[in-house]
Structure formats: C-alpha cells, structure tokens
N, C-alpha and C. Protein backbone atom coordinates (compact mmCIF):
# COMPACT_ATOMS: atom_id res chain seq x y z
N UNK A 1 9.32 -5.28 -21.44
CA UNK A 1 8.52 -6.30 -20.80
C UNK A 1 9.46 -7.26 -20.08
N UNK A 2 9.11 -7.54 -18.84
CA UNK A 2 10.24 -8.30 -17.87
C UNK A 2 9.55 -10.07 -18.12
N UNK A 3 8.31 -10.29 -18.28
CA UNK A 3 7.61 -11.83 -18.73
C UNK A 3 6.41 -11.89 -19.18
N UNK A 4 6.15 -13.01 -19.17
CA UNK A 4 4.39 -12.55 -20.00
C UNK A 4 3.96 -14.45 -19.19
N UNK A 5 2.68 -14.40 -19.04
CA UNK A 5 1.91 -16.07 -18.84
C UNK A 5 1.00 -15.51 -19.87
N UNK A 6 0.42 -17.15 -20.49
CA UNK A 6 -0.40 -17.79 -21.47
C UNK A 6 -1.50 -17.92 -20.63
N UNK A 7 -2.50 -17.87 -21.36
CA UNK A 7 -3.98 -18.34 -20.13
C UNK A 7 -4.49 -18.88 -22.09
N UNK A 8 -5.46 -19.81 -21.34
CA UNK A 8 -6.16 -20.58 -22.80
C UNK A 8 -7.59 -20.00 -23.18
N UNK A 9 -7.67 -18.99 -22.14
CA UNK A 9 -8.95 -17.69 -22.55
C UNK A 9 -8.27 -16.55 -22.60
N UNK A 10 -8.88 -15.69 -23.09
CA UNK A 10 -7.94 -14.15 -22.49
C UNK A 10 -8.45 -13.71 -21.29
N UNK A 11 -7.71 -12.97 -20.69
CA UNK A 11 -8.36 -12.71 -19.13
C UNK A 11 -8.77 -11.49 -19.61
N UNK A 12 -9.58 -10.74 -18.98
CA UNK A 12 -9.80 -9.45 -18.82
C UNK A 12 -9.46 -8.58 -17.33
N UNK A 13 -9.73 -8.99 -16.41
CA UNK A 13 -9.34 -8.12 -15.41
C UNK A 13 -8.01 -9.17 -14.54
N UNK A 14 -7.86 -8.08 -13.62
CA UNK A 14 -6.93 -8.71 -12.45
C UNK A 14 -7.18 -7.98 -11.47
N UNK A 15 -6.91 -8.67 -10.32
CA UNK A 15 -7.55 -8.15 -8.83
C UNK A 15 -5.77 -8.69 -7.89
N UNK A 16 -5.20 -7.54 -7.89
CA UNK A 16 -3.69 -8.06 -6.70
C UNK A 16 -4.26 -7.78 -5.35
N UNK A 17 -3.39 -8.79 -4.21
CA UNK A 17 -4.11 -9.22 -2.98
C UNK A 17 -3.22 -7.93 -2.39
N UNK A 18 -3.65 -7.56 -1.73
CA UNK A 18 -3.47 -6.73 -0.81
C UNK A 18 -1.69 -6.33 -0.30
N UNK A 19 -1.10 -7.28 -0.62
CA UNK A 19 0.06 -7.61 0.03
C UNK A 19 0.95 -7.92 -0.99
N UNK A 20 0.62 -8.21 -2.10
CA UNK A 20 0.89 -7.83 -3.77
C UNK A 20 1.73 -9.23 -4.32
N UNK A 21 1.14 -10.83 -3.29
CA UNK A 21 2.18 -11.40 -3.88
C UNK A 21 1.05 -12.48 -4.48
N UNK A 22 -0.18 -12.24 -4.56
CA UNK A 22 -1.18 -13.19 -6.14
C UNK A 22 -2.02 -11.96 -7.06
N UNK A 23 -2.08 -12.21 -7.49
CA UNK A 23 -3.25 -11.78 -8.81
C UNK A 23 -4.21 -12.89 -8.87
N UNK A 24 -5.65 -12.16 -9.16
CA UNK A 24 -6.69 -12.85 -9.70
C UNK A 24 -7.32 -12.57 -11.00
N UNK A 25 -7.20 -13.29 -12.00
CA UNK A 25 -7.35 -13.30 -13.54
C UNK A 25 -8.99 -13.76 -13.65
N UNK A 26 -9.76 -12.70 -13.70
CA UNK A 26 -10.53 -13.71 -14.52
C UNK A 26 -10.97 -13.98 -15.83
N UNK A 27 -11.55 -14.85 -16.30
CA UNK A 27 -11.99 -15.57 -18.03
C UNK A 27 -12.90 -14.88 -18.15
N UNK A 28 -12.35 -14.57 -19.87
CA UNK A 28 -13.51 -13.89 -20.47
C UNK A 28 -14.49 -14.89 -21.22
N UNK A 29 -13.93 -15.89 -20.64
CA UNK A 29 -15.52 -16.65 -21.34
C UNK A 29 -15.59 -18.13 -20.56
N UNK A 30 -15.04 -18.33 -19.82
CA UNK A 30 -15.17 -19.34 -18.48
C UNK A 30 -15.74 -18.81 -17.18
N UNK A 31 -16.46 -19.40 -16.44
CA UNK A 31 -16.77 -18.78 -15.22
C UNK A 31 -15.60 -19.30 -14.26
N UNK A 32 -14.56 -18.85 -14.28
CA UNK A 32 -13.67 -19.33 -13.38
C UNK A 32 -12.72 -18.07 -13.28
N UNK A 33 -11.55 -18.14 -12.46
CA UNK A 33 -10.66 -16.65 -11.98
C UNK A 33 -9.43 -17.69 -11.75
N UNK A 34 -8.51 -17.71 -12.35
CA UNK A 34 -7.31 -18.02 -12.38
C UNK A 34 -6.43 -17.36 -10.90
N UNK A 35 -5.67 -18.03 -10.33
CA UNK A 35 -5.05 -17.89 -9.40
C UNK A 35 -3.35 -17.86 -10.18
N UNK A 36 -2.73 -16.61 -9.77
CA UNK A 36 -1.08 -16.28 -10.38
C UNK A 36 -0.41 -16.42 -8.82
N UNK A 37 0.74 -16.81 -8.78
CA UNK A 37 1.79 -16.45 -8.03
C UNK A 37 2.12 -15.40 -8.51
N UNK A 38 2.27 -13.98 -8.00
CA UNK A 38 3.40 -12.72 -8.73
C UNK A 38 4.85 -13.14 -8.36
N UNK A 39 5.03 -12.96 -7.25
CA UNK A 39 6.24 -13.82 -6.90
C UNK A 39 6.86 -14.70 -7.90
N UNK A 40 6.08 -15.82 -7.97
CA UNK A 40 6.82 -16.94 -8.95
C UNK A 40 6.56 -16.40 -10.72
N UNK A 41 5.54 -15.80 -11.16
CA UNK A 41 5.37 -16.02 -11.82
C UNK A 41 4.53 -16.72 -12.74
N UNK A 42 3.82 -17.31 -11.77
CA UNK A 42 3.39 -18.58 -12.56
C UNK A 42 1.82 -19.47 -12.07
N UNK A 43 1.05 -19.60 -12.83
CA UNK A 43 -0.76 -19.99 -12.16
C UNK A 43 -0.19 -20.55 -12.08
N UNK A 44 -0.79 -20.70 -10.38
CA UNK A 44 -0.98 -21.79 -9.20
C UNK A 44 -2.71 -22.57 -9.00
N UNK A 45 -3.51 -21.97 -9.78
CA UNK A 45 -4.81 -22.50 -9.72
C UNK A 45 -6.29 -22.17 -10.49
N UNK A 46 -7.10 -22.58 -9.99
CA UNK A 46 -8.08 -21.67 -10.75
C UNK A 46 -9.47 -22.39 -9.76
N UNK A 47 -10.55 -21.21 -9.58
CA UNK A 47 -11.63 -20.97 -8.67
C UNK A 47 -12.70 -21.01 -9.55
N UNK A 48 -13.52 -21.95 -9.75
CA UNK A 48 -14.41 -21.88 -10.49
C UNK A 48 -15.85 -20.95 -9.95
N UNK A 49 -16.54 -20.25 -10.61
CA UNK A 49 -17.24 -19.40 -9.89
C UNK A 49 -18.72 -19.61 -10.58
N UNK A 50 -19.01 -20.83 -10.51
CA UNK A 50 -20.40 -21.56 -10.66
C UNK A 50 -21.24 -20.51 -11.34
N UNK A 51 -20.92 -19.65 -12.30
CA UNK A 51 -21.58 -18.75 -12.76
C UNK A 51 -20.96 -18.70 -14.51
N UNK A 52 -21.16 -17.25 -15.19
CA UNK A 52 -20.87 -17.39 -16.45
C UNK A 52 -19.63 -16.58 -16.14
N UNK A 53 -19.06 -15.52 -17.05
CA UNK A 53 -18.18 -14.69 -17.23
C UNK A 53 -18.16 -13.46 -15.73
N UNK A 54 -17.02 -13.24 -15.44
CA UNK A 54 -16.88 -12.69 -14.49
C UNK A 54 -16.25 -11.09 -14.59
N UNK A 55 -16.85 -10.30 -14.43
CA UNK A 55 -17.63 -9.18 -14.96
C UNK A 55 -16.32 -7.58 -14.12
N UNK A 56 -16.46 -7.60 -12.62
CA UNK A 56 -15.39 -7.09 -12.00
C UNK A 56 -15.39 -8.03 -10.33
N UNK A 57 -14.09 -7.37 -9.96
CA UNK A 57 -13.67 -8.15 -8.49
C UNK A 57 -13.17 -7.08 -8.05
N UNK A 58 -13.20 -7.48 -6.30
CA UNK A 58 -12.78 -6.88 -5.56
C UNK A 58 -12.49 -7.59 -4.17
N UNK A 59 -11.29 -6.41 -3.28
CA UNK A 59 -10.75 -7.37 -2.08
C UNK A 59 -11.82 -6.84 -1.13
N UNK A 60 -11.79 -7.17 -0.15
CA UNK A 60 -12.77 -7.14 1.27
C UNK A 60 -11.43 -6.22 1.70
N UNK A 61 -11.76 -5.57 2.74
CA UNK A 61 -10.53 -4.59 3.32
C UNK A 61 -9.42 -5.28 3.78
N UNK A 62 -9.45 -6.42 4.66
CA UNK A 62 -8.59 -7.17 4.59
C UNK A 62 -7.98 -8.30 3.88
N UNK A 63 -8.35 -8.18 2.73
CA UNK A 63 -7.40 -9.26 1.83
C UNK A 63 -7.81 -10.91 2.15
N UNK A 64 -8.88 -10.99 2.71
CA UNK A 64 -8.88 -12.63 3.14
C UNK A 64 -10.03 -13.29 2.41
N UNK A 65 -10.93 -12.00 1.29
CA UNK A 65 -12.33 -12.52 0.58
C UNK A 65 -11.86 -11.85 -0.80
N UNK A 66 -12.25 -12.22 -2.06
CA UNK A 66 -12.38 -11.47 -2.99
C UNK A 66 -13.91 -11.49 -3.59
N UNK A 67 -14.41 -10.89 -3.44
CA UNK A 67 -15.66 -10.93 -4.10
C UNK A 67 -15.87 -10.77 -6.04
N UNK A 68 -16.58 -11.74 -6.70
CA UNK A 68 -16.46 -11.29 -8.18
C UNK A 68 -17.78 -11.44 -8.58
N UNK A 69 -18.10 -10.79 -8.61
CA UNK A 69 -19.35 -10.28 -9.88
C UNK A 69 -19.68 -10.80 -11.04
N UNK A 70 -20.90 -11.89 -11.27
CA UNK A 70 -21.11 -12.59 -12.38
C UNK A 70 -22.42 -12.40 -12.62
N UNK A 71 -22.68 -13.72 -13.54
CA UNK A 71 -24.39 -13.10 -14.25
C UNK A 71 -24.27 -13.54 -13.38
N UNK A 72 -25.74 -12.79 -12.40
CA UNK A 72 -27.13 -12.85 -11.69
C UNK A 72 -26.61 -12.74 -10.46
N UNK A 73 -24.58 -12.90 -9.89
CA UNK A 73 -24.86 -12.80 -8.56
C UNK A 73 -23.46 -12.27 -8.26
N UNK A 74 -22.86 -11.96 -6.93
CA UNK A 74 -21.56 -12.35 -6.86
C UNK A 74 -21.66 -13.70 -5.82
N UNK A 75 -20.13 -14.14 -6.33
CA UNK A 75 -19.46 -14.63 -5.55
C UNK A 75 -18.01 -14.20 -4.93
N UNK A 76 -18.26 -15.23 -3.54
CA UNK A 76 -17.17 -14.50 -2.40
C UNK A 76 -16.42 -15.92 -2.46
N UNK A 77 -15.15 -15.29 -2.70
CA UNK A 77 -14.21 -16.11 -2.43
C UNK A 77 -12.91 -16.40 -1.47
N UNK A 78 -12.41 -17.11 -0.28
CA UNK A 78 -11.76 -16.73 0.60
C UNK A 78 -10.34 -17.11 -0.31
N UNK A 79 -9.68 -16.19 0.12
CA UNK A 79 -8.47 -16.17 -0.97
C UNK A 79 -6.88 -16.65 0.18
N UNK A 80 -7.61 -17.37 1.61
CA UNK A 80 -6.75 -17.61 2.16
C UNK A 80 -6.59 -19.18 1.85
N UNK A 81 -7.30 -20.00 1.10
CA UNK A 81 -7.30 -21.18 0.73
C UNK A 81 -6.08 -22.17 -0.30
C-alpha cells in the first residue's frame, strides 16, 4: 500500500475524472460525494447532493458532469467547479 485517507463515513464507491487527477467518494450514509485530489492525495471538498445515500456515479463523456444516483433522483454535478 503506497497511502491510505480517513473519511468520517466509509465511502463506498469512487468515480476517477477522466484525466485521472480527482476521485469522487461517495458516503455511505451522508448525501454528499467527497472530492480527492489523486495527485495530492488529499480531500479537497465535498458536494452535497440534497438527497440521501448515493447509490452509483458516473462521468458524462467528457469529464465536465458527474452524474450520481440517489433516493428518488439523480443528481448532475459539474465537476469543473
């Protein structure tokens, strides 16, 4: 193992951007998706997704939306923000 990050939920999935330098974490029991630097290493943020637990994600073909899947809906998120 080359490092490890702490999250204060466990994540269940990850979604890497296209270009391979964030990951998107989301909570298994927050409605929110953690934002990683891969590069650094290290959350840079977190996207709250006005919903419950976030279920699976995915990129738009070009890397500029991630869409995630929650109860009752998805949400789209621009991941150029």
């Amino acid at each position: 193992m080359r490092d490890s990050l702490r999250f204060e939920t466990a994540p269940g999935l990850i979604a890497v951007s296209p270009d391979g330098r964030r990951g998107f974490l989301n909570s298994a029991s927050r409605g929110a998706v953690s934002v990683v630097d891969l590069t650094a290493n290290r959350v840079v943020g977190a996207i709250q997704t006005g919903g419950g637990a976030v279920f699976g994600m995915g990129f738009s073909p070009d890397g500029k939306r991630l869409y995630a899947a929650t109860s009752g809906k998805v949400v789209v998120i621009d991941t150029e923000r």
